[in-house]
C-alpha atoms as a PDB file:
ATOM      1  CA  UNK A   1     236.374 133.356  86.519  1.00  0.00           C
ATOM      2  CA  UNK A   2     235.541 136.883  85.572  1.00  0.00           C
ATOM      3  CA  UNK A   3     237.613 139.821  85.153  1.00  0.00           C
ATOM      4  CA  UNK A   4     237.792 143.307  83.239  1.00  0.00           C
ATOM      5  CA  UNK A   5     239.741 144.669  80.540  1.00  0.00           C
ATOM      6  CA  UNK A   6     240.075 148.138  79.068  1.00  0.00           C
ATOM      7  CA  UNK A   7     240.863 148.225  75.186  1.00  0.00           C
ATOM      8  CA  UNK A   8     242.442 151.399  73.899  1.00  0.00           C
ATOM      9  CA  UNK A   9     239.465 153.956  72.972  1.00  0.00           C
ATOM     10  CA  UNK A  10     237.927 154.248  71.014  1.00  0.00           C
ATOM     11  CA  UNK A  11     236.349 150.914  70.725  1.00  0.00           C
ATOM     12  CA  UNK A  12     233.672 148.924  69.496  1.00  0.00           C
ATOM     13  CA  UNK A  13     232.822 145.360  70.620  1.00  0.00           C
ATOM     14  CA  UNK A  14     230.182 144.858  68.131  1.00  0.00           C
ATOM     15  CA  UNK A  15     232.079 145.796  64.931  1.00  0.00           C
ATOM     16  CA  UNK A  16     235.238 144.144  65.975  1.00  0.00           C
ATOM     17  CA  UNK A  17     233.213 140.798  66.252  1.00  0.00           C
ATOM     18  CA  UNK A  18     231.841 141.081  63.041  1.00  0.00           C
ATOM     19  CA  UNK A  19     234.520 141.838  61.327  1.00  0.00           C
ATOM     20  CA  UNK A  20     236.422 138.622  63.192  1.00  0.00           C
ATOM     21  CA  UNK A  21     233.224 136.189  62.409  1.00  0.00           C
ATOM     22  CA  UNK A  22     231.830 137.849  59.096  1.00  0.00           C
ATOM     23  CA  UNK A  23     228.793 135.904  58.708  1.00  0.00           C
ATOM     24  CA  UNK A  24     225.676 135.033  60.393  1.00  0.00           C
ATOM     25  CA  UNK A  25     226.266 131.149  59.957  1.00  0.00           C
ATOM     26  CA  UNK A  26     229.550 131.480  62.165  1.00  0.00           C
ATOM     27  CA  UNK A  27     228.905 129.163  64.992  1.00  0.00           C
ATOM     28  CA  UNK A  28     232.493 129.213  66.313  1.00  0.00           C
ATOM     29  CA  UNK A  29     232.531 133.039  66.641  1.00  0.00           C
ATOM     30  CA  UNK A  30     229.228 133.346  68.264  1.00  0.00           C
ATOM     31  CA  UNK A  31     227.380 136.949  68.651  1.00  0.00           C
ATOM     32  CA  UNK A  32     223.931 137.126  70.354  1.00  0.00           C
ATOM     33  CA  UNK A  33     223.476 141.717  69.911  1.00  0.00           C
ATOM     34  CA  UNK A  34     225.208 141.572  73.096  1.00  0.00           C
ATOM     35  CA  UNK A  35     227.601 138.982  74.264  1.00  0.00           C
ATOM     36  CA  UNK A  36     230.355 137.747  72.326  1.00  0.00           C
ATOM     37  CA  UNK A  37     231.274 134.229  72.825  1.00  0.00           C
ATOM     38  CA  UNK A  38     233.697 131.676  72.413  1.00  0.00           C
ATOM     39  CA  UNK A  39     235.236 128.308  73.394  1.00  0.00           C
ATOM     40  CA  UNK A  40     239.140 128.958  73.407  1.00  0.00           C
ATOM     41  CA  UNK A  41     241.617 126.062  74.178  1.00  0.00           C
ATOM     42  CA  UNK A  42     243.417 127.302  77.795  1.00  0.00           C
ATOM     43  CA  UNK A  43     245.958 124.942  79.169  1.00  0.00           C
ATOM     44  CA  UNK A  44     245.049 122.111  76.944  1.00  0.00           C
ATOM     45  CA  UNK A  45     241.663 122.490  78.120  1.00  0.00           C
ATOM     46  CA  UNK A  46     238.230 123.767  76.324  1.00  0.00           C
ATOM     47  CA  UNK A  47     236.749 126.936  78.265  1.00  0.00           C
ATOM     48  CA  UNK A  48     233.788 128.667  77.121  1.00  0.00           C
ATOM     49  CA  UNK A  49     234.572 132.541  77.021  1.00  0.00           C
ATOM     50  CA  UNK A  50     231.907 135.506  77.027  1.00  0.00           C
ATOM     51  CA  UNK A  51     232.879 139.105  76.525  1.00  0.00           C
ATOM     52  CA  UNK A  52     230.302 141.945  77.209  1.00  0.00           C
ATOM     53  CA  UNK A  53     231.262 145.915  76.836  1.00  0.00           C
ATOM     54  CA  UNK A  54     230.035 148.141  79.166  1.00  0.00           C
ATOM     55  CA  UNK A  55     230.315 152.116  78.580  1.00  0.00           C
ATOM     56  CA  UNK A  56     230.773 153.832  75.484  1.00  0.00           C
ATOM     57  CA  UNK A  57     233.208 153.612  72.349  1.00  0.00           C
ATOM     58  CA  UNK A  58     235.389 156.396  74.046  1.00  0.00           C
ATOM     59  CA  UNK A  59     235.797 155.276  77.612  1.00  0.00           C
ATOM     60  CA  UNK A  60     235.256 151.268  77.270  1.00  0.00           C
ATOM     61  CA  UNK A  61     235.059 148.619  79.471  1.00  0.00           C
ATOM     62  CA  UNK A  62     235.092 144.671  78.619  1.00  0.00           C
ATOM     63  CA  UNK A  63     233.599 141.979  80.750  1.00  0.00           C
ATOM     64  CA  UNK A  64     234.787 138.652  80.369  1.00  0.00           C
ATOM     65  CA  UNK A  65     233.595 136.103  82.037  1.00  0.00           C
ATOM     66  CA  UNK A  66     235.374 132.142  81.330  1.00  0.00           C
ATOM     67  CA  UNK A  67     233.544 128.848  82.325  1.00  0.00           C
ATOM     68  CA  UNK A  68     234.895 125.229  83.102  1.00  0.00           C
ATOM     69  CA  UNK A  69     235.546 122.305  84.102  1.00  0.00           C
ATOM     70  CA  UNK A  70     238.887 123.464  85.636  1.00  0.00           C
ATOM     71  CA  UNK A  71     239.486 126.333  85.647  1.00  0.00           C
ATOM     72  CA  UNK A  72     242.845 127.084  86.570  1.00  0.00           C
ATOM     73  CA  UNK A  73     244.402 129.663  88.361  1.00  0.00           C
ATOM     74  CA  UNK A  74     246.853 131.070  85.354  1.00  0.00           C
ATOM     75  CA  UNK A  75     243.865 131.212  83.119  1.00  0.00           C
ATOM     76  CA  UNK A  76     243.445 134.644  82.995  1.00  0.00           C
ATOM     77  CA  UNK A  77     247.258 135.315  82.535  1.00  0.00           C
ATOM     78  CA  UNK A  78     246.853 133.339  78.958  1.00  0.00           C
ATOM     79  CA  UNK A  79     243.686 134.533  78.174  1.00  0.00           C
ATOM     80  CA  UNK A  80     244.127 137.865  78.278  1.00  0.00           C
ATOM     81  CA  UNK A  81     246.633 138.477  75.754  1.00  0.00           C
ATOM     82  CA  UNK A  82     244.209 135.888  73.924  1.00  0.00           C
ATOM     83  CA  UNK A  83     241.668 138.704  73.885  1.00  0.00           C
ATOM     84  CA  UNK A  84     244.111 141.601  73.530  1.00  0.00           C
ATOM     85  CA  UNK A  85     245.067 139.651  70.292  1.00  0.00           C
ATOM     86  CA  UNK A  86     241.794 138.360  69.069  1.00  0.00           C
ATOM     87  CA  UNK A  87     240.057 141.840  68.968  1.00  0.00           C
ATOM     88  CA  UNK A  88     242.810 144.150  68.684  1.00  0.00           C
ATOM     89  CA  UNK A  89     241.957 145.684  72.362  1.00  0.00           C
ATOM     90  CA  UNK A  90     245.618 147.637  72.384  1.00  0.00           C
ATOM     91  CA  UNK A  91     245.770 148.825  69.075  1.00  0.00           C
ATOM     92  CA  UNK A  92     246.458 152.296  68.583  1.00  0.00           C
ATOM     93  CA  UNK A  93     244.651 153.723  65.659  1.00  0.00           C
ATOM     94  CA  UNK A  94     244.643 157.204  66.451  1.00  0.00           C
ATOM     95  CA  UNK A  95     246.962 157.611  63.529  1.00  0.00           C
ATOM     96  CA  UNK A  96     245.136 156.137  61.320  1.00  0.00           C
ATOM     97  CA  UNK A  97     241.784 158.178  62.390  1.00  0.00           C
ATOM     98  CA  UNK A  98     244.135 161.274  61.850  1.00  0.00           C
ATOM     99  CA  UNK A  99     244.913 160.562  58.182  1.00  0.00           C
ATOM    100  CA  UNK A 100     241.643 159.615  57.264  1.00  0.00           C
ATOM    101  CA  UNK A 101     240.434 162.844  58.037  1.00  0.00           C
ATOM    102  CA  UNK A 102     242.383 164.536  55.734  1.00  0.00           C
ATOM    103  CA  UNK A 103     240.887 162.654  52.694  1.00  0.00           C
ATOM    104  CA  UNK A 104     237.366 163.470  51.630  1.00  0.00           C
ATOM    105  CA  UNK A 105     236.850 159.290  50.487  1.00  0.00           C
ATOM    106  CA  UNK A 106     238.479 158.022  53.591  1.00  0.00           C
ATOM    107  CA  UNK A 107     236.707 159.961  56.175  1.00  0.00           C
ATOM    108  CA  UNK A 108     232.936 158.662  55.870  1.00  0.00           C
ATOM    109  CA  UNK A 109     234.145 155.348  55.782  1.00  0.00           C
ATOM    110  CA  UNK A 110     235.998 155.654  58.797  1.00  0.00           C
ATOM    111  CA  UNK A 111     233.236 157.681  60.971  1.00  0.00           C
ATOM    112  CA  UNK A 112     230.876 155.250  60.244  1.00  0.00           C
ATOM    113  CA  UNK A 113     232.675 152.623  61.656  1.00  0.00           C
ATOM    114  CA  UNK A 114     234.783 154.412  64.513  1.00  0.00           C
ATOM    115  CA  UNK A 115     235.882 151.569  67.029  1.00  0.00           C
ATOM    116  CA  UNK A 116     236.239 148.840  64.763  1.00  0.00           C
ATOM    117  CA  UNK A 117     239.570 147.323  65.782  1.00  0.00           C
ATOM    118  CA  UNK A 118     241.683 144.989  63.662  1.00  0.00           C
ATOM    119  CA  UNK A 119     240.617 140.986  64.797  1.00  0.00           C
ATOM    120  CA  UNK A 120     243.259 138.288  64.682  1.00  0.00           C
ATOM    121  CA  UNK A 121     242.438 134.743  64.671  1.00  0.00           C
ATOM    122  CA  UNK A 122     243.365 133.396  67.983  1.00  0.00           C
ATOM    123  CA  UNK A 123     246.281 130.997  66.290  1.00  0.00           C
ATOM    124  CA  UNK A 124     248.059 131.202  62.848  1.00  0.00           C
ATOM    125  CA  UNK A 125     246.831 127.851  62.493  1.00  0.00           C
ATOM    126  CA  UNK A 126     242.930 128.841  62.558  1.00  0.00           C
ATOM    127  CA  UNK A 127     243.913 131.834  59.433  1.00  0.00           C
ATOM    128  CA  UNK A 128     245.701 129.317  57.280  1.00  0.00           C
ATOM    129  CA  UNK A 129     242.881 126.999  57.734  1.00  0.00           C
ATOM    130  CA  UNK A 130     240.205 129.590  56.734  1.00  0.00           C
ATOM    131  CA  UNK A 131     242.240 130.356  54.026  1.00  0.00           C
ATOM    132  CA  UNK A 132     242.049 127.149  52.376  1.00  0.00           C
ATOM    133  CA  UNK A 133     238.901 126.521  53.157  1.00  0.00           C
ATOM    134  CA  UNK A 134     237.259 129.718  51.951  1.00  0.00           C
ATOM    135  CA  UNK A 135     239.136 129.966  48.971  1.00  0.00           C
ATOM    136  CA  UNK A 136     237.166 129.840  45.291  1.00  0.00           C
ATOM    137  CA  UNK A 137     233.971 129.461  47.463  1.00  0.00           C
ATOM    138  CA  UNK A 138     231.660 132.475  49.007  1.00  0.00           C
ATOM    139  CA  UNK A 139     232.547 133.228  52.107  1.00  0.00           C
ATOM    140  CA  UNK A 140     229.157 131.785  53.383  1.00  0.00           C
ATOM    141  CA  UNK A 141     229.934 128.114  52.216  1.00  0.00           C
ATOM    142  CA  UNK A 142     233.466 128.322  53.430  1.00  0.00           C
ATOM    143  CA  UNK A 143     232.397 129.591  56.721  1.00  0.00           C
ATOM    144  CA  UNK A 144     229.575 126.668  57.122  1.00  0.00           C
ATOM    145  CA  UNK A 145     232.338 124.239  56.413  1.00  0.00           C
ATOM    146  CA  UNK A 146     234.692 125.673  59.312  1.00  0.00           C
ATOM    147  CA  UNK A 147     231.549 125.262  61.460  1.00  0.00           C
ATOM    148  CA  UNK A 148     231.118 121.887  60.726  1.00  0.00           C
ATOM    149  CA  UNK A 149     234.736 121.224  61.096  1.00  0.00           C
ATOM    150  CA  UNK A 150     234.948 123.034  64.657  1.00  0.00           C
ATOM    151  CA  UNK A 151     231.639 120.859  65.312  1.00  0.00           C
ATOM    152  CA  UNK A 152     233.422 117.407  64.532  1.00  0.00           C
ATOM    153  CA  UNK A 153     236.886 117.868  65.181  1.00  0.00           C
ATOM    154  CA  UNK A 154     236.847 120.617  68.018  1.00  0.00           C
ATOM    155  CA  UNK A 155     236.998 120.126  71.657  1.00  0.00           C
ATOM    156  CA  UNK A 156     234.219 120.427  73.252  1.00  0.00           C
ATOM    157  CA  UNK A 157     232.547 122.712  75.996  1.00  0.00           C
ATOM    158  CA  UNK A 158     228.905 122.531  77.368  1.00  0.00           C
ATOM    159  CA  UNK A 159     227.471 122.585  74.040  1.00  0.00           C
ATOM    160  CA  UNK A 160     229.652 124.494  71.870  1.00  0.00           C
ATOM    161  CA  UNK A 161     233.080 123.554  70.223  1.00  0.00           C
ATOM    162  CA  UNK A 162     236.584 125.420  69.615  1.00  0.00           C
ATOM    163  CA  UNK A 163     238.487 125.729  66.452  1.00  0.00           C
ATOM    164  CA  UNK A 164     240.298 122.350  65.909  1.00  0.00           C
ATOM    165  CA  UNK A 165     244.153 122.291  66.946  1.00  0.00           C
ATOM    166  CA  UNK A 166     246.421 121.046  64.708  1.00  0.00           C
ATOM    167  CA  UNK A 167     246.661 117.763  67.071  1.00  0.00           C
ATOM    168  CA  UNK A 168     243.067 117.213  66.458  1.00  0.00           C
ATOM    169  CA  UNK A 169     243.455 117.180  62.974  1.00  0.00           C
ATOM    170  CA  UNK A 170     246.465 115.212  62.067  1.00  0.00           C
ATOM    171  CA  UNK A 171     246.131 111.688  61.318  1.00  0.00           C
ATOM    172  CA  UNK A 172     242.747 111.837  60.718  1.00  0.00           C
ATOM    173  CA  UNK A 173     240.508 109.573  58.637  1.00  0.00           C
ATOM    174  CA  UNK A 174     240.721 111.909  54.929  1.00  0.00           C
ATOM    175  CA  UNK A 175     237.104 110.743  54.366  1.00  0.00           C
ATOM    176  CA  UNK A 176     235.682 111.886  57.701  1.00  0.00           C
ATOM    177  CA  UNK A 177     236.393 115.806  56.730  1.00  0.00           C
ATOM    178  CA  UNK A 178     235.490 114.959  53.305  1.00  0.00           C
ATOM    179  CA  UNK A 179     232.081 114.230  54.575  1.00  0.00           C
ATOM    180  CA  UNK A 180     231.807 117.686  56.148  1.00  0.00           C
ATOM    181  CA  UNK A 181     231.804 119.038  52.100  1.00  0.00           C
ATOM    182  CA  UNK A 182     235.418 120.062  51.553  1.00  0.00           C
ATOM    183  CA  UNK A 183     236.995 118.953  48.583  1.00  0.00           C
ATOM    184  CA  UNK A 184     239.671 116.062  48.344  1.00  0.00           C
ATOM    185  CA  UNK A 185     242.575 119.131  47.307  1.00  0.00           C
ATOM    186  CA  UNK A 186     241.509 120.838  50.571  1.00  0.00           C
ATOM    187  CA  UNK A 187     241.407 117.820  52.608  1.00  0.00           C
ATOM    188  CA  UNK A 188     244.944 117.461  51.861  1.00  0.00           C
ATOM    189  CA  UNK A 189     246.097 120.568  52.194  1.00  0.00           C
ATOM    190  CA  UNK A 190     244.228 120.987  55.567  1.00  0.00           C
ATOM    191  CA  UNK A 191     245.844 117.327  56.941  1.00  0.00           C
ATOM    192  CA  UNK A 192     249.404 117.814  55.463  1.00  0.00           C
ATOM    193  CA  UNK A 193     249.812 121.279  57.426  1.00  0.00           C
ATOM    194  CA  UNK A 194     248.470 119.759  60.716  1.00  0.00           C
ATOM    195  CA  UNK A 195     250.740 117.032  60.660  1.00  0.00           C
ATOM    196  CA  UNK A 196     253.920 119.356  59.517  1.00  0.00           C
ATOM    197  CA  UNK A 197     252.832 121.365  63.072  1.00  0.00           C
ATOM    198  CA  UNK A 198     252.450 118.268  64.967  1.00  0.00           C
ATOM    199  CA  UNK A 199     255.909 116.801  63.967  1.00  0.00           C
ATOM    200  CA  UNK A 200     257.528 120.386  64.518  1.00  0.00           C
ATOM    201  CA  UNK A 201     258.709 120.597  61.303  1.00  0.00           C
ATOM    202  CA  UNK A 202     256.032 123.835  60.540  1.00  0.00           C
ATOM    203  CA  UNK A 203     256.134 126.431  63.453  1.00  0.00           C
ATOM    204  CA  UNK A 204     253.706 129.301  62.116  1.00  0.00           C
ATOM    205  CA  UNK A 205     253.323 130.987  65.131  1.00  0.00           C
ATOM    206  CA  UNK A 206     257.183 131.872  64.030  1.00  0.00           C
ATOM    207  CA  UNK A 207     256.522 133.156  61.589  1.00  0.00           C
ATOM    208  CA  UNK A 208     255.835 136.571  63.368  1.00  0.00           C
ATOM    209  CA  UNK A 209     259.425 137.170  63.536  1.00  0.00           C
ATOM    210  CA  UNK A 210     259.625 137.243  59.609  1.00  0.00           C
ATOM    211  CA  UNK A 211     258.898 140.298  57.228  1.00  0.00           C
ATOM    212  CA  UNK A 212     256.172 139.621  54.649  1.00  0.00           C
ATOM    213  CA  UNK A 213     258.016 138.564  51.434  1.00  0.00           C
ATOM    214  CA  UNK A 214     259.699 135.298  54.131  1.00  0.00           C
ATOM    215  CA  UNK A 215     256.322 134.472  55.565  1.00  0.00           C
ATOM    216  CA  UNK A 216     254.280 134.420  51.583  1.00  0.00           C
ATOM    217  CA  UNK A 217     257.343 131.893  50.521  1.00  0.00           C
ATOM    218  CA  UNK A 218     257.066 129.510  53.407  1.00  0.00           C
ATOM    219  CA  UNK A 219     253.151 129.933  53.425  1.00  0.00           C
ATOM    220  CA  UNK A 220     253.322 129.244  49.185  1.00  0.00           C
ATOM    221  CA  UNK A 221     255.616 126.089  50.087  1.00  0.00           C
ATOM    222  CA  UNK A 222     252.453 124.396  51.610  1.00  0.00           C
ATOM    223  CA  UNK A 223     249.804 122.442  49.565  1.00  0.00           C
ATOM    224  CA  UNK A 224     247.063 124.933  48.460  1.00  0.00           C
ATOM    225  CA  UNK A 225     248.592 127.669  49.701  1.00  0.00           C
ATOM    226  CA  UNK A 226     248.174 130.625  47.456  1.00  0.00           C
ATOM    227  CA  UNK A 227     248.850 134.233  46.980  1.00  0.00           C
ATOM    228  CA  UNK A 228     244.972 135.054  48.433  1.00  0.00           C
ATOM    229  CA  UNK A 229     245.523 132.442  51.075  1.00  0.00           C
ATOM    230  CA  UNK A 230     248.935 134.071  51.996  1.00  0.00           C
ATOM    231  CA  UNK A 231     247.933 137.511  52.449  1.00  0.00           C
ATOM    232  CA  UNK A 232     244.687 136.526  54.310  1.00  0.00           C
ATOM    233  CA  UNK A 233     246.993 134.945  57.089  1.00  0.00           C
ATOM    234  CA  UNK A 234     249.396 137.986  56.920  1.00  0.00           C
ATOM    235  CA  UNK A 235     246.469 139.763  58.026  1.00  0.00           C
ATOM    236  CA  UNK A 236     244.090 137.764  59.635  1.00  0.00           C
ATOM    237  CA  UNK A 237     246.514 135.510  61.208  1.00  0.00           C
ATOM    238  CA  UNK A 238     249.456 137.954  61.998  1.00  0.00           C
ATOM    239  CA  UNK A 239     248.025 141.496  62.142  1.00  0.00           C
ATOM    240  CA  UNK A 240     249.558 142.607  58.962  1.00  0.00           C
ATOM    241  CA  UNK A 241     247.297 145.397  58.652  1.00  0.00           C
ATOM    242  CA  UNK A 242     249.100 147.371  55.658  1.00  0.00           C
ATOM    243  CA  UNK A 243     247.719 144.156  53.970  1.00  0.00           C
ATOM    244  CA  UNK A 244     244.784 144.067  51.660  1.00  0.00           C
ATOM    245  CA  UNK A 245     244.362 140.590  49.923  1.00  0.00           C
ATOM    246  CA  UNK A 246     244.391 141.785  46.085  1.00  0.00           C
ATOM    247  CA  UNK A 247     242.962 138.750  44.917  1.00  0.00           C
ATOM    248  CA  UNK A 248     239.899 138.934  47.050  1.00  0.00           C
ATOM    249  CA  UNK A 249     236.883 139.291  44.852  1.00  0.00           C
ATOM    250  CA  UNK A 250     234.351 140.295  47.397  1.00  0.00           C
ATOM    251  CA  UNK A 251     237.112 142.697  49.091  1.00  0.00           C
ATOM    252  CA  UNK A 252     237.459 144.058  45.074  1.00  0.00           C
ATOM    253  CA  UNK A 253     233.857 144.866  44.612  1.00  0.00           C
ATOM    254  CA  UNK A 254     233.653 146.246  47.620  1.00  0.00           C
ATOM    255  CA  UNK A 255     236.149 148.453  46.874  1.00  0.00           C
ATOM    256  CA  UNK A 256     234.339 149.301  43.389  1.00  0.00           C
ATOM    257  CA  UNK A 257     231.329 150.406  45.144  1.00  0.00           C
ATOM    258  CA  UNK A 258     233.092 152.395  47.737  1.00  0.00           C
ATOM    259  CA  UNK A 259     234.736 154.614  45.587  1.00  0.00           C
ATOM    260  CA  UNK A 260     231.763 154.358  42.464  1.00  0.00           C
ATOM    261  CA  UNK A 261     234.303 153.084  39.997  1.00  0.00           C
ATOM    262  CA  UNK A 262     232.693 152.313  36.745  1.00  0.00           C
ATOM    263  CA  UNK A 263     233.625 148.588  37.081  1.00  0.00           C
ATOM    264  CA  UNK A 264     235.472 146.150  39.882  1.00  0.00           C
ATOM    265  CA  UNK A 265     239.169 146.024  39.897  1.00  0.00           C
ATOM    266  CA  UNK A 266     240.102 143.117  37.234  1.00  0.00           C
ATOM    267  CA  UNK A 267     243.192 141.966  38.477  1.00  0.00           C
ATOM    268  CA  UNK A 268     245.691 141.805  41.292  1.00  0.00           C
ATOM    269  CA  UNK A 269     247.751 144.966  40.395  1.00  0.00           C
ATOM    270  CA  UNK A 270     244.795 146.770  39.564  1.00  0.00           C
ATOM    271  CA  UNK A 271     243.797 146.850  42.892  1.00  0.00           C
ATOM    272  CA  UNK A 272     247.224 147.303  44.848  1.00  0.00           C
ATOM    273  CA  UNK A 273     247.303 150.541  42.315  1.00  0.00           C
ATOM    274  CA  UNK A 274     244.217 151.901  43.493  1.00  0.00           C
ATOM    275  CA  UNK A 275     245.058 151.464  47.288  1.00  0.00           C
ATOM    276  CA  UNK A 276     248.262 152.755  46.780  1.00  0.00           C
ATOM    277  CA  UNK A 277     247.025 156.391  47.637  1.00  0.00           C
ATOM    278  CA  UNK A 278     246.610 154.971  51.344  1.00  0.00           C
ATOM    279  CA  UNK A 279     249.418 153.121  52.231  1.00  0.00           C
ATOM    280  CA  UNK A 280     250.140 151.569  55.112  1.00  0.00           C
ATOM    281  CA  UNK A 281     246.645 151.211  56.143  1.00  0.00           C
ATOM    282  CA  UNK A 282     245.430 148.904  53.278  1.00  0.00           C
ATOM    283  CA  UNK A 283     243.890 146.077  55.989  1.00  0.00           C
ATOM    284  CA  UNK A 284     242.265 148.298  58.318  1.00  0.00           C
ATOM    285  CA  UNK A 285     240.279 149.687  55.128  1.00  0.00           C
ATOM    286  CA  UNK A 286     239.927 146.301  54.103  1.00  0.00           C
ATOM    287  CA  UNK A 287     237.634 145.724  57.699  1.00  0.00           C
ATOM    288  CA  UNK A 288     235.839 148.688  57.304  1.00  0.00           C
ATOM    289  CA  UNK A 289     234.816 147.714  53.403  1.00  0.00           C
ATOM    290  CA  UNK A 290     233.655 144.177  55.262  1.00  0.00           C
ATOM    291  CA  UNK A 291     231.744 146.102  57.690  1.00  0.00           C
ATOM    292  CA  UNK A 292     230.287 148.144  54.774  1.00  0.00           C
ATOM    293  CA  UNK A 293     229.171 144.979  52.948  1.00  0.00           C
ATOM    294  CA  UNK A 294     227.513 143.734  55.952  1.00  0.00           C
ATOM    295  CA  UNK A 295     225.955 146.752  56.924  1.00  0.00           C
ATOM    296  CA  UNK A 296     224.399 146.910  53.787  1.00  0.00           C
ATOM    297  CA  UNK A 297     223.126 143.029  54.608  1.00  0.00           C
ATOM    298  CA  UNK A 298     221.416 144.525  57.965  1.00  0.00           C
ATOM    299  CA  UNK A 299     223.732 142.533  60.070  1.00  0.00           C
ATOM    300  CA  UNK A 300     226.075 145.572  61.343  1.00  0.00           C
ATOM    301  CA  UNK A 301     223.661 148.632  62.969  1.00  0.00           C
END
């Protein structure tokens, strides 16, 4: 199946993807300098999912192209607002772009970096589980386990895997993650939320409905579920882009280095004070200082 999609100008394909996979050793979000590529759960069913732009930031056009087994005929009416979600294709930022140009700090950033959209993970499920599993690790090592967990738990198509469901996680053997490298805490915390989804007694797809202070008190009610956890699935998971997760360290230094402080932010409300001055768009800088860090890496052009 193949089919177009116009995202709301302007837009970039290849800075949205980095900013949704963030590292080179992503093998679930999959970039070749082209193509972007994914295997996405459609009707209970794995189909691998390619995504090419064509024309420029300012008048865009996406290619997508989905392949297999079955491929049914309401595909493309559930993965398309897959895709909208995943890399922000309707967001309107021209609001943003319009206050950024009135401040002298903001506005490089921003130009350097014009189409980035705001990525989602494609389920709630797939933000709390990066959460844990990235948390008090570099986002390298907590992005190779993910990888390994997509590559044992995740269904599979052709040769590539998607993000494991919650129903492929619960009730599995503790020691058989373990062996991918995550700890025992994370283990638990990984299998206890699966199996809360499975038995319907955790919907966090509903949590969309709730304003931000509801969502961080059910999300701290899980098993290793902290503040940095909760904020990176307020804006990872649910598009909560006036969020930027204070207790990020990389996201702090970052920041330092963007605006030449003499040192990194050393705490939680040192950093909300300093973003203050550009509230409510605290998340979308948050991408752009991600894009910065990788940029300086060689990996964003």
């Amino acid at each position: 199946m193949a089919f177009l999609l116009e995202p709301a100008p302007p837009f970039r394909l290849d800075l949205t993807v980095w900013a949704l996979r963030r590292r080179q050793n992503n093998v679930i979000d999959r970039w070749d300098g082209r193509t972007y590529s994914r295997t996405l759960i459609l009707s209970g069913k794995p189909v691998e999912v390619t995504v090419v732009q064509t024309g420029t930031a300012d008048n865009p056009t996406l290619k997508v192209e989905a392949t297999g087994a079955r491929i049914a005929g309401h595909t493309k009416l559930e993965l398309k607002p897959g895709l909208e979600r995943m890399l922000g294709l309707n967001t309107d930022l021209s609001r943003f772009y319009a206050f950024a140009l009135e401040d002298a700090r903001l506005a490089p950033l921003i130009d350097r970096f014009r189409g980035v959209k705001p990525p989602r993970f494609p389920a709630v499920f797939e933000g709390l589980a990066n959460g844990i599993a990235c948390q008090q690790l570099s986002l390298t090592v907590g992005i190779t386990l993910l990888s390994r967990l997509a590559e044992r738990f995740g269904a599979k198509a052709g040769d590539t895997h998607a993000f494991p469901r919650p129903c492929d996680l619960a009730g599995q053997d503790p020691r058989r993650i373990r062996s991918l490298g995550f700890s025992e805490h994370k283990v638990r915390a990984l299998l206890e939320a699966a199996e809360e989804i499975v038995s319907g007694r955790l919907d966090l797809e509903a949590l969309a409905s709730l304003d931000d202070d509801s969502v961080q008190r059910r999300l701290l009610s899980l098993r290793g579920v902290g503040r940095w956890t909760a904020e990176y699935v307020l804006l990872r998971g649910l598009g909560r882009t006036h969020v930027f997760p204070g207790d990020d360290v990389g996201a702090r230094k970052g920041l330092a280095k963007w605006l030449e402080l003499s040192s990194t932010p050393s705490d939680y409300a040192g950093t909300r004070a300093i973003l203050d001055a550009w509230r409510p768009y605290a998340g979308l800088i948050y991408f752009h200082l991600l894009l910065q860090g990788l940029a300086g890496k060689g990996d964003v052009t």
